[in-house]
Protein backbone atom coordinates (compact mmCIF):
# COMPACT_ATOMS: atom_id res chain seq x y z
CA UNK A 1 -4.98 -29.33 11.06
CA UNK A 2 -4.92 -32.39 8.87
CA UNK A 3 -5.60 -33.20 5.36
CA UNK A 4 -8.77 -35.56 5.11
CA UNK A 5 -7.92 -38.34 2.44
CA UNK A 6 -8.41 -36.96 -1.24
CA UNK A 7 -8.23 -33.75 -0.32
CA UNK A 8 -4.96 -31.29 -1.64
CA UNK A 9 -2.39 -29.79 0.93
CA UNK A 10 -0.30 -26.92 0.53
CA UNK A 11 2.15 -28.37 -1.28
CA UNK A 12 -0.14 -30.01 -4.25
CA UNK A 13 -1.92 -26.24 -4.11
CA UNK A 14 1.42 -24.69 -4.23
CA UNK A 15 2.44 -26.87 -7.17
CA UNK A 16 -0.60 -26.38 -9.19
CA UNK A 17 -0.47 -22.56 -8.99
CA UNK A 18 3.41 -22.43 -9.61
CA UNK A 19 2.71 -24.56 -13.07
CA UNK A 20 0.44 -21.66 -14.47
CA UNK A 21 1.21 -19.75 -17.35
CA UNK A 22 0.25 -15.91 -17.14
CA UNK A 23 -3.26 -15.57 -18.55
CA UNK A 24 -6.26 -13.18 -19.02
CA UNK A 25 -7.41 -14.84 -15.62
CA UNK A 26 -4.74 -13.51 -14.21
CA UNK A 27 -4.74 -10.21 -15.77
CA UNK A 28 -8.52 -10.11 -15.21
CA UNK A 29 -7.83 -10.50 -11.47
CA UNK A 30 -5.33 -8.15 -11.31
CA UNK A 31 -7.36 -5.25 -12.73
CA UNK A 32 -10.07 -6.26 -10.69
CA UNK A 33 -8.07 -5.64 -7.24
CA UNK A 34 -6.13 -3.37 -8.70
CA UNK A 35 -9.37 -1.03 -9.48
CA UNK A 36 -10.01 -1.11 -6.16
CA UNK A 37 -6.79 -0.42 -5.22
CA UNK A 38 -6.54 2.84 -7.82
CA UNK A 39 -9.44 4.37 -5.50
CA UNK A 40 -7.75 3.61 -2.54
CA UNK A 41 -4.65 5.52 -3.59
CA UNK A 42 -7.24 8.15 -4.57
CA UNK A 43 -9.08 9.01 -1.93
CA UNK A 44 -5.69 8.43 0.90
CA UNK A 45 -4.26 11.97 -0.81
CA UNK A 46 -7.54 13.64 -0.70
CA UNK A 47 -7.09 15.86 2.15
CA UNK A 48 -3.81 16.93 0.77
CA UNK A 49 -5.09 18.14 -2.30
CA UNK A 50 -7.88 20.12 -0.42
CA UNK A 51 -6.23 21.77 2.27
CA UNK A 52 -5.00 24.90 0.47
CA UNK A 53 -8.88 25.69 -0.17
CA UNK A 54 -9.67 24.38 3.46
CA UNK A 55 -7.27 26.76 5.31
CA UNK A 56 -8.60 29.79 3.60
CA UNK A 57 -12.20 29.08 3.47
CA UNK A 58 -12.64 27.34 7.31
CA UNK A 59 -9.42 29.56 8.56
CA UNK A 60 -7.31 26.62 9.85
CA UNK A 61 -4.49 26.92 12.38
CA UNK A 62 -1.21 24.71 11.90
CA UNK A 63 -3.10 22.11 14.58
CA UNK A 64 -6.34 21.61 13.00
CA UNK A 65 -4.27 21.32 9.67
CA UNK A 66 -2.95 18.87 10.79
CA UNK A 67 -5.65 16.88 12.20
CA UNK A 68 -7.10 16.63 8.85
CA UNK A 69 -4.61 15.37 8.01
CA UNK A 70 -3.54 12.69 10.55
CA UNK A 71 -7.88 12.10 10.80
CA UNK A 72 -7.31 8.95 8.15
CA UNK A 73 -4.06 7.88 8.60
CA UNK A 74 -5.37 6.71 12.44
CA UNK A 75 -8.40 5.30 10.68
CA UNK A 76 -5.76 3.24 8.56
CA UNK A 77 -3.87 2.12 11.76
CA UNK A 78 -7.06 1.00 13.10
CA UNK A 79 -8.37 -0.50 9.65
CA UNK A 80 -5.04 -2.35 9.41
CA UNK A 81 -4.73 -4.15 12.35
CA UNK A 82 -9.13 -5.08 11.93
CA UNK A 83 -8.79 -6.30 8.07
CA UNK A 84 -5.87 -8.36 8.75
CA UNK A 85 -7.79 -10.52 11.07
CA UNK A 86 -10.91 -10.31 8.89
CA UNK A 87 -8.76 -11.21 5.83
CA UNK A 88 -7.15 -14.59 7.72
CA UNK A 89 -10.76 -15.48 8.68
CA UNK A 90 -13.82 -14.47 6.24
CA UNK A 91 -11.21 -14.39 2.96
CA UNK A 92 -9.32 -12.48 1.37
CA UNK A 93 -11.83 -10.85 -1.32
CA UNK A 94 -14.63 -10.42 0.86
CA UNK A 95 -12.45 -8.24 3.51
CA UNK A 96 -10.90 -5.80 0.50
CA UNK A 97 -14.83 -6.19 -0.88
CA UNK A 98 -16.18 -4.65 2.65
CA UNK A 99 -13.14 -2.27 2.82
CA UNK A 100 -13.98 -0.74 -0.56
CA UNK A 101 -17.43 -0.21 0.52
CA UNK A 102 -16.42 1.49 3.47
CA UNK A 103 -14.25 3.92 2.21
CA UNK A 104 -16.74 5.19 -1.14
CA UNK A 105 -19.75 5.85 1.42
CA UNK A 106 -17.52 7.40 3.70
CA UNK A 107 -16.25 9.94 1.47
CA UNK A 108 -20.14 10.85 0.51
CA UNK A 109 -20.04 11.59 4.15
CA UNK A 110 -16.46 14.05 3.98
CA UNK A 111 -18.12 15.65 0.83
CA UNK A 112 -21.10 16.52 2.91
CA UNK A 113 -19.31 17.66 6.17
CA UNK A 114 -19.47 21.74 7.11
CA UNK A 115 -16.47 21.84 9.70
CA UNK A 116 -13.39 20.89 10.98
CA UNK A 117 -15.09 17.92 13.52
CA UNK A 118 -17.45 16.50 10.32
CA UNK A 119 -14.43 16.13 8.33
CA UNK A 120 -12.50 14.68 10.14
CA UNK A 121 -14.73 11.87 11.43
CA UNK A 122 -15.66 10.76 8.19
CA UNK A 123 -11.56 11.04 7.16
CA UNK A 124 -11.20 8.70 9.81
CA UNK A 125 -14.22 6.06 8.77
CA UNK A 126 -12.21 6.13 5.28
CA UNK A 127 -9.22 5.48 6.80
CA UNK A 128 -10.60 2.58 7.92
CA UNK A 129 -11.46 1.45 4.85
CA UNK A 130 -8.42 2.29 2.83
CA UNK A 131 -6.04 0.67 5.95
CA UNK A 132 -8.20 -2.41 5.22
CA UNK A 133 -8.05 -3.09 1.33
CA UNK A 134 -4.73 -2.09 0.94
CA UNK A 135 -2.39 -5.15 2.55
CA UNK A 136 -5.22 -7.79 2.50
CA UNK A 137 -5.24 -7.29 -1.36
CA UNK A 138 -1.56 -7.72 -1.69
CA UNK A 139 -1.53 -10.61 0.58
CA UNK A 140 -4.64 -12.12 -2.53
CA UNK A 141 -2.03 -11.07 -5.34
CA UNK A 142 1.01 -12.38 -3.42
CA UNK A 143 -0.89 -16.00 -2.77
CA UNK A 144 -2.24 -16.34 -6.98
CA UNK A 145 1.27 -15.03 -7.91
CA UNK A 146 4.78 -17.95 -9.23
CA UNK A 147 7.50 -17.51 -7.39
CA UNK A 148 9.53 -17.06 -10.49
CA UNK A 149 8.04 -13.65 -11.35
CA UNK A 150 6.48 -12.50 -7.80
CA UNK A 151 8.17 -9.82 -7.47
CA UNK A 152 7.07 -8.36 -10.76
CA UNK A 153 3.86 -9.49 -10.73
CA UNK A 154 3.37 -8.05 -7.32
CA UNK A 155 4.84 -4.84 -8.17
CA UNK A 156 3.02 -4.36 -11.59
CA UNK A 157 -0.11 -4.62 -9.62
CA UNK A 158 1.18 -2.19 -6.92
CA UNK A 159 1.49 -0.07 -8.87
CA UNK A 160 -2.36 0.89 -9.07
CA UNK A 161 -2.08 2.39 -5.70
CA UNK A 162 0.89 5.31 -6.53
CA UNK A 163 -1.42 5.52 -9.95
CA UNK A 164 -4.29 6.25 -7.82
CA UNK A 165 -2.25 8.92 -5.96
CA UNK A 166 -1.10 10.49 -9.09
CA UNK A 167 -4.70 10.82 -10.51
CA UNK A 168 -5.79 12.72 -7.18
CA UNK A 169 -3.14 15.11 -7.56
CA UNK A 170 -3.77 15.54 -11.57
CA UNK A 171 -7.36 16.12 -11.02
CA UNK A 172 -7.03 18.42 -7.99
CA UNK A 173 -5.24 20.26 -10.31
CA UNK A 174 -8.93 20.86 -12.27
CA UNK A 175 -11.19 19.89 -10.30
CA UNK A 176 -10.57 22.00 -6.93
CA UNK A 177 -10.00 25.42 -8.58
CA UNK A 178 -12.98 24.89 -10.86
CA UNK A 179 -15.84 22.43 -9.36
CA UNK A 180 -14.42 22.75 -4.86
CA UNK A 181 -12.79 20.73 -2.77
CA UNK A 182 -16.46 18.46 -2.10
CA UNK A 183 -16.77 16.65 -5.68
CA UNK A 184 -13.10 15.29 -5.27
CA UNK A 185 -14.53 13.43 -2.59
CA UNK A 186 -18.09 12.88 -4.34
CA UNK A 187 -15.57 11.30 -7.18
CA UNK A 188 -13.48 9.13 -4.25
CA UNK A 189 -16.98 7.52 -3.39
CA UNK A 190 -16.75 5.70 -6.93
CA UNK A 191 -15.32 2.56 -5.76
CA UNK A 192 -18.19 2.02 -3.39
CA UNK A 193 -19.72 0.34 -6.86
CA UNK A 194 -16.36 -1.90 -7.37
CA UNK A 195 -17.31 -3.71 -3.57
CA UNK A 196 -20.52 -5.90 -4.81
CA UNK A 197 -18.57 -7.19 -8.05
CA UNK A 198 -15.49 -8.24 -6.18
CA UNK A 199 -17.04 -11.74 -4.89
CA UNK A 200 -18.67 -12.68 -8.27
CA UNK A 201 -15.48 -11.78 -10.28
CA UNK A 202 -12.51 -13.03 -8.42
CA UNK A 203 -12.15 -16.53 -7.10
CA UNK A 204 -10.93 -16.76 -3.13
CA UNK A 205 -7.25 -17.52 -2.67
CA UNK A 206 -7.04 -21.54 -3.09
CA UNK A 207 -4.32 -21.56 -0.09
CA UNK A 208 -6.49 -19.41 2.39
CA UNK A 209 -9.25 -21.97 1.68
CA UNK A 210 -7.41 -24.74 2.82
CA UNK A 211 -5.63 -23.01 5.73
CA UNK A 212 -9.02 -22.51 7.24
CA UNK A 213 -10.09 -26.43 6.93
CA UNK A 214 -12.23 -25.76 3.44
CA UNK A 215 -10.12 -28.40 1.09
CA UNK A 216 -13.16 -29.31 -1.25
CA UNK A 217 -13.75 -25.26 -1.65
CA UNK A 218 -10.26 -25.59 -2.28
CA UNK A 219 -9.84 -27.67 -4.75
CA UNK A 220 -12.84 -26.55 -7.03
CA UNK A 221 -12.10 -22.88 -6.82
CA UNK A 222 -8.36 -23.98 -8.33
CA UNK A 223 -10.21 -26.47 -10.54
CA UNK A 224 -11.88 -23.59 -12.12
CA UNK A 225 -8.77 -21.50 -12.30
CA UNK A 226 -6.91 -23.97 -14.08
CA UNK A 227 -9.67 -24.36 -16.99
CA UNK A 228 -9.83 -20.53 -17.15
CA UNK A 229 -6.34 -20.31 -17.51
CA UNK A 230 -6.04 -23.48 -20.50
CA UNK A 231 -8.59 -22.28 -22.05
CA UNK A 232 -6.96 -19.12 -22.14
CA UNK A 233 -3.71 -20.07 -23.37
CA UNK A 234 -5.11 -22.78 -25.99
CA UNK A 235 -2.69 -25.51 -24.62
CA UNK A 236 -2.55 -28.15 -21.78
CA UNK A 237 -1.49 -27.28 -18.31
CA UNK A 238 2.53 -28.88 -17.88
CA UNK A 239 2.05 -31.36 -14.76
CA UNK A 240 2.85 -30.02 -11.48
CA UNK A 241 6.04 -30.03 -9.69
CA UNK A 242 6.08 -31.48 -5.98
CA UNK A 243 6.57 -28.89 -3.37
CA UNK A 244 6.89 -28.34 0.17
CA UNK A 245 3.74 -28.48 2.32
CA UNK A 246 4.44 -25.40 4.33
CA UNK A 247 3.31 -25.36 8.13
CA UNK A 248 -0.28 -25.76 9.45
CA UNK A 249 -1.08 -24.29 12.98
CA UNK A 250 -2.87 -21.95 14.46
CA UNK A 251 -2.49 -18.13 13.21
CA UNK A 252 -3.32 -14.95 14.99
CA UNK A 253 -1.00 -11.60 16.59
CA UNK A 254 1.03 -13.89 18.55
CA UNK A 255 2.46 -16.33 16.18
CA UNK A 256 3.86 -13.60 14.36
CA UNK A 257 5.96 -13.52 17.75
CA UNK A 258 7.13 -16.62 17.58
CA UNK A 259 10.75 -18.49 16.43
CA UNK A 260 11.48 -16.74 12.90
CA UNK A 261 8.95 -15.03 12.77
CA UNK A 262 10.27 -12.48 15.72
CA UNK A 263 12.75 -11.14 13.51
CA UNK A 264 10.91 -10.86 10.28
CA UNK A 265 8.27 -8.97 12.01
CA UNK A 266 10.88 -6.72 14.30
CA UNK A 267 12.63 -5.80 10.92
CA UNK A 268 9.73 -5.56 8.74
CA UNK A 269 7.73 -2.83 11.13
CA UNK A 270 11.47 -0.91 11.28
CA UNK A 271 10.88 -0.44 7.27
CA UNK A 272 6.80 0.14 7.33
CA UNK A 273 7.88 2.95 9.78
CA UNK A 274 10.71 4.69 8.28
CA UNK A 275 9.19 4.50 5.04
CA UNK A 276 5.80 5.71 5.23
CA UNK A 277 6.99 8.61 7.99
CA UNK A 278 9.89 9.75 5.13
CA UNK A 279 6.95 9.67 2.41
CA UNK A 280 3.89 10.91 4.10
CA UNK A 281 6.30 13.63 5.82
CA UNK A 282 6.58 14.64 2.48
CA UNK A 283 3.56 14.15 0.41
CA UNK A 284 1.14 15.51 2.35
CA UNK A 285 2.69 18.82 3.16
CA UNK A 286 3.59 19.66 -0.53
CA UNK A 287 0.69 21.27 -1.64
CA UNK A 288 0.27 23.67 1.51
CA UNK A 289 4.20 24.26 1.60
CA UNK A 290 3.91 25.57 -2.58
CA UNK A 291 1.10 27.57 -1.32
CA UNK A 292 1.84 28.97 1.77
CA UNK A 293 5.38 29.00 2.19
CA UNK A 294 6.17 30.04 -1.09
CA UNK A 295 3.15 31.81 -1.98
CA UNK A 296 2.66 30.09 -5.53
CA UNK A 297 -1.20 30.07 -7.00
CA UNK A 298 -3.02 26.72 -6.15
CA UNK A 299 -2.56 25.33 -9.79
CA UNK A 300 1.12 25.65 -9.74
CA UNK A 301 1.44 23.87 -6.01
CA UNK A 302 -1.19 21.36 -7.44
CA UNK A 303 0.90 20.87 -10.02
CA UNK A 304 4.74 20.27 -8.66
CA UNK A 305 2.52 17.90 -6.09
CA UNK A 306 1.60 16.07 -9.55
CA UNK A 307 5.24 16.21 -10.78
CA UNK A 308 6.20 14.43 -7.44
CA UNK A 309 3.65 11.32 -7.64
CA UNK A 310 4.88 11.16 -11.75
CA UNK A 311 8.37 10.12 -10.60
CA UNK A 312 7.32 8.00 -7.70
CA UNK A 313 5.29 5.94 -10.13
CA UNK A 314 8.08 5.67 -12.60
CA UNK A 315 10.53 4.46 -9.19
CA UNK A 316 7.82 1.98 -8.97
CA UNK A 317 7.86 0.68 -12.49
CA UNK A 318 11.60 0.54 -11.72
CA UNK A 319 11.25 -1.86 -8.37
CA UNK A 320 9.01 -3.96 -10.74
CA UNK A 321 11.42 -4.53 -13.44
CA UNK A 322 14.48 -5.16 -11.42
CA UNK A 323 13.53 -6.84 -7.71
CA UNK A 324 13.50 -10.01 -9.52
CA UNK A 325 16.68 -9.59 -10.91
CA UNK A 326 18.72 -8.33 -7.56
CA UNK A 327 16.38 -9.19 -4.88
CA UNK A 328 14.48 -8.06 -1.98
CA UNK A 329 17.30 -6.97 0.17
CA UNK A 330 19.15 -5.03 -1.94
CA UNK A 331 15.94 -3.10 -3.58
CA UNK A 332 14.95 -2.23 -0.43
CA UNK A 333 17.89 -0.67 0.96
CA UNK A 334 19.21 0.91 -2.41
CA UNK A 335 15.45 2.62 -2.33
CA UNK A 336 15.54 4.05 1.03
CA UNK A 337 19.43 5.37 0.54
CA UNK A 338 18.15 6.86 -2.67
CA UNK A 339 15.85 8.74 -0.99
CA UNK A 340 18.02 9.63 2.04
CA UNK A 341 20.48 11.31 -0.57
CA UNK A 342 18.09 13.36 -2.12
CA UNK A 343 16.86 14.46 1.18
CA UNK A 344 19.86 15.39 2.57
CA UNK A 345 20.78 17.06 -0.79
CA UNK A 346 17.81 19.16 -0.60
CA UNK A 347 18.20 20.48 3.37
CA UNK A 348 22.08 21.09 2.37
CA UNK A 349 20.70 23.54 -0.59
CA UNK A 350 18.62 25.57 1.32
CA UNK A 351 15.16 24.93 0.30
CA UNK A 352 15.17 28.36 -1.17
CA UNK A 353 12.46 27.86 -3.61
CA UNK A 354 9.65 26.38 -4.57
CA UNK A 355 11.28 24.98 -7.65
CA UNK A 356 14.30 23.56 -6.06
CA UNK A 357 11.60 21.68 -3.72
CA UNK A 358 9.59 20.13 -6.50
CA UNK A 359 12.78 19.18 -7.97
CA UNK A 360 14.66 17.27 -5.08
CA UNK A 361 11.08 15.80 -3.60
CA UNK A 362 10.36 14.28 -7.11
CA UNK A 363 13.56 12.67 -6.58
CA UNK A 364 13.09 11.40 -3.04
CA UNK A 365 9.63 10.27 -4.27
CA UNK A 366 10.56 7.76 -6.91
CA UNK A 367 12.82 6.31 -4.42
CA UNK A 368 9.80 6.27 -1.64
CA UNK A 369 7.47 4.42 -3.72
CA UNK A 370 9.60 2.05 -4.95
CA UNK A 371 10.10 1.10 -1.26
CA UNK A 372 6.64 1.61 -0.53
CA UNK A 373 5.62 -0.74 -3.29
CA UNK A 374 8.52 -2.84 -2.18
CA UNK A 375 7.13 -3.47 1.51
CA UNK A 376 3.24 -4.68 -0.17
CA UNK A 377 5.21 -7.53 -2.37
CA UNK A 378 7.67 -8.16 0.84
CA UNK A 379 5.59 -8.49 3.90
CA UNK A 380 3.03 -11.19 2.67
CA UNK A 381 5.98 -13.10 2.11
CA UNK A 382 7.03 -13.59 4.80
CA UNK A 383 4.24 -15.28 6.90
CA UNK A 384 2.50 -18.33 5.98
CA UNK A 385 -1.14 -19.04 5.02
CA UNK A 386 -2.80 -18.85 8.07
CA UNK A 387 -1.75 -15.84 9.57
CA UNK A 388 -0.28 -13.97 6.30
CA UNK A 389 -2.65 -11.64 6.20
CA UNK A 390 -2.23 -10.51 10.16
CA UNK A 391 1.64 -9.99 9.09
CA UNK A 392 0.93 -8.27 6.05
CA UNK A 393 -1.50 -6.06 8.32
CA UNK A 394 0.48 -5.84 11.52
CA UNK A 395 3.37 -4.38 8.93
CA UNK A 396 0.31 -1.63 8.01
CA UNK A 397 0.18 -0.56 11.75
CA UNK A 398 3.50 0.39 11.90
CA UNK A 399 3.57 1.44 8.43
CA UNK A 400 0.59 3.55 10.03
CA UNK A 401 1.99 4.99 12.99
CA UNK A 402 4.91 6.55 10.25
CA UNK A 403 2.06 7.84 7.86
CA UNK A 404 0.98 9.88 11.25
CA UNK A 405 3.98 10.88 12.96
CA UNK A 406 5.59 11.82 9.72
CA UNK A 407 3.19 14.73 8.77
CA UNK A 408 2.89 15.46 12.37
CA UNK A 409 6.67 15.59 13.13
CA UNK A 410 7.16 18.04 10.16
CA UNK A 411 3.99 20.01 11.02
CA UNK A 412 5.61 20.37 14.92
CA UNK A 413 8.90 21.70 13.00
CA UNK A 414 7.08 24.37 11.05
CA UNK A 415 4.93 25.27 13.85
CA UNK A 416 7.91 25.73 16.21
CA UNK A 417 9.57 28.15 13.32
CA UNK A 418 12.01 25.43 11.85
CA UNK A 419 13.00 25.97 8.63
CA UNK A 420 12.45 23.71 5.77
CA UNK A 421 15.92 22.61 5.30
CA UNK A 422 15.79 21.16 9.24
CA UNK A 423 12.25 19.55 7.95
CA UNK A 424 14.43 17.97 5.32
CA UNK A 425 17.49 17.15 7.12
CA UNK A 426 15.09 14.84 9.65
CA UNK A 427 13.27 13.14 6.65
CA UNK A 428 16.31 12.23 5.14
CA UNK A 429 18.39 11.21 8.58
CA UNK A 430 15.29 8.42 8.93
CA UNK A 431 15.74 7.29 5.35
CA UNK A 432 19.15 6.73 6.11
CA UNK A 433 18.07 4.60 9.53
CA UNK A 434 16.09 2.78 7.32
CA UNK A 435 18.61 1.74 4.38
CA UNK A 436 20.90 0.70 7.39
CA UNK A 437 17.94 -2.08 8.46
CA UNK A 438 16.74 -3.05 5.15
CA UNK A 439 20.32 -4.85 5.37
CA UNK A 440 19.11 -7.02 8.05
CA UNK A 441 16.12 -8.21 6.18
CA UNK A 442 16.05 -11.77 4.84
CA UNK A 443 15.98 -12.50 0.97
CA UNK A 444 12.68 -14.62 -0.28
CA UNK A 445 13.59 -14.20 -3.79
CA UNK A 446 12.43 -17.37 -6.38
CA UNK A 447 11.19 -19.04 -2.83
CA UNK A 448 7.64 -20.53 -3.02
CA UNK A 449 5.65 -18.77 -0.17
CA UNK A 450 5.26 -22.53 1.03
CA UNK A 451 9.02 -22.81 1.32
CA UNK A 452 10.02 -19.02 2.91
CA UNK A 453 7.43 -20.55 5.82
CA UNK A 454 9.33 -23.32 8.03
């Protein structure tokens, strides 16, 4: 696709966003997304915080368990794989804007639901939803963001979503003893609000404008940003620096198939997989294992659940100080290893109580959501303009299919009589498979998105 005459290309669009001081635009945009982003977080750990009430009150077996709790996670495989197309061809803020709204109304819908079939549908409309804002909005922050401080700017945002996990655990911890399972949900159907002040509030991504052809949208949307941003920081804008154009072509599934791209997407699904099966094996068993295994009162499993999201958000406060410091590669792997140790740690102990549990999984957790975290900022990077937000989505399916098999793999363990330290000992043995591959993946560190794209 050519550049009509007058008109920017990537490289002068590159150039102008690379020359931009932080600002309060940019903080304004940020909470914005990131709002949205907190509910997601939210309402994905729902079902974990309910199911201790759910199995007594509905009498649950181990399989219907655990297809509440697999219910969204398919959603999110499905949302992924629709949003990412959405988001490389309607925009990036009005995809995460219909996402939003999908996921608030559809928890009105789990809130009202009187059985195992009700619940689960509507868990899987929200899954939708949340599989849909979730990499489409860090492809937005990854595309606004210098390549100087990417990584950091990425990750500070990112870290909204473990936020948004932590707050469902910490007001499970009240809310489901004292008001029921239902008005968790009624409060995850919040951010339903957030989807019709998305597209007045936040500009479109200036390079996903002129991917699709729309170079005068282009250039007033980053006209605008740039007198936001002055007039912000009470001095003139330093002049741009020239940089490379990038590639224009066509996008879709199958150029992330082709020449580089093969191997950044073969590597890059590896990691959405092991991660998200390692952390989802974990998280959303934690409450029920408290409970049931160990026979502690809901407010005490509620509560080591909390303890576990506390440290993961602290591992991703970590990632977001240092991965512009020691780069991608190295973040990535030292995360998963982290969390392979304490895993293994924890199966060679014995898994005795529910103490030593909540200890060693808070561990394992601030490794997992640094590498969670880690993946959002990585994957749009890789991927260029027109298709970036396909990868970044693409990465969510696989990151998907591990947010499934993980809670189902340690559900089949338990069900078959394994013992918690074999649950652990197979959660940490993929963590392990995982630091191996994150040593295959390619640095973009201090590399314009324009220039990590031949």
């Amino acid at each position: 696709m050519a550049t009509a005459p007058g008109m920017p290309d990537q490289g002068s669009i590159a150039a102008r966003l690379e020359r931009l001081p932080h600002s309060r635009w940019h903080v304004k945009v940020r909470v914005l997304i990131g709002a949205v982003t907190f509910f997601e977080g939210f309402d994905m750990l729902l079902a974990a915080s309910a199911l201790p009430v759910l199995t007594v009150e509905w009498g649950l077996s181990q399989g219907q368990a655990t297809v509440l709790l697999a219910a969204a996670s398919v959603g999110m495989l499905v949302g992924a794989l629709a949003a990412g197309w959405l988001g490389d061809r309607i925009g990036r803020v009005r995809t995460v804007a219909l996402g939003v709204a999908v996921t608030g109304l559809a928890g009105l819908g789990v809130a009202a639901s009187g059985g195992v079939e009700g619940f689960a549908l509507f868990r899987f409309v929200q899954g939708l939803g949340i599989g849909g804002v979730v990499p489409v909005a860090a492809a937005y922050i990854n595309e606004i963001a210098r390549a100087d401080r990417r990584g950091r700017f990425v990750l500070l945002y990112e870290m909204v979503f473990p936020a948004g996990l932590a707050a469902a655990a910490l007001v499970a911890v009240w809310v489901v003893p004292h008001a029921g399972w239902r008005a968790m949900f009624v409060l995850g159907a919040l951010p339903a609000v957030l989807a019709a002040l998305l597209p007045r509030h936040v500009e479109e991504s200036p390079r996903w404008l002129l991917a699709r052809g729309r170079g005068a949208e282009a250039e007033a949307v980053l006209a605008r940003i740039e007198h936001r941003v002055a007039a912000a920081s009470g001095e003139a804008l330093p002049p741009p620096v020239p940089r490379a154009a990038g590639p224009v072509g066509p996008g879709g599934l199958r150029a992330l198939f082709r020449g580089v791209y093969l191997r950044r997407t073969a590597v890059l699904s590896g990691l959405w997989f092991t991660a998200f099966y390692v952390n989802q094996g974990i998280s959303v068993w934690l409450p029920s294992l408290y409970a049931g295994h160990f026979g502690l009162d809901l407010g005490t499993a509620l509560a080591y659940t909390l303890l576990a999201h506390a440290t993961g958000l602290l591992g991703t406060l970590a990632a977001a100080l240092l991965v512009d410091r020691v780069g991608r590669r190295p973040a990535l792997a030292t995360a998963l290893g982290g969390a392979a140790v304490s895993l293994g740690a924890l199966a060679a102990s014995g898994a005795d109580t529910g103490t030593e549990v909540a200890a060693f999984a808070s561990c394992a957790t601030f490794f997992l959501y640094a590498i969670n975290a880690g993946l959002y900022l990585y994957a749009p990077e890789l991927y260029p303009t027109s298709h970036r937000a396909t990868g970044a989505a693409f990465g969510g399916l696989w990151n998907r299919l591990g947010v499934i098999a993980g809670p189902v793999a340690v559900g089949a363990i338990l069900g078959a009589g394994g013992g918690l330290p074999l649950v652990f000992a197979q959660l940490g043995a993929v963590a392990a498979a995982g630091a191996g591959l994150a040593w295959c993946a390619e640095e973009t560190r201090g590399r314009t998105l324009e220039e990590l794209s031949p």
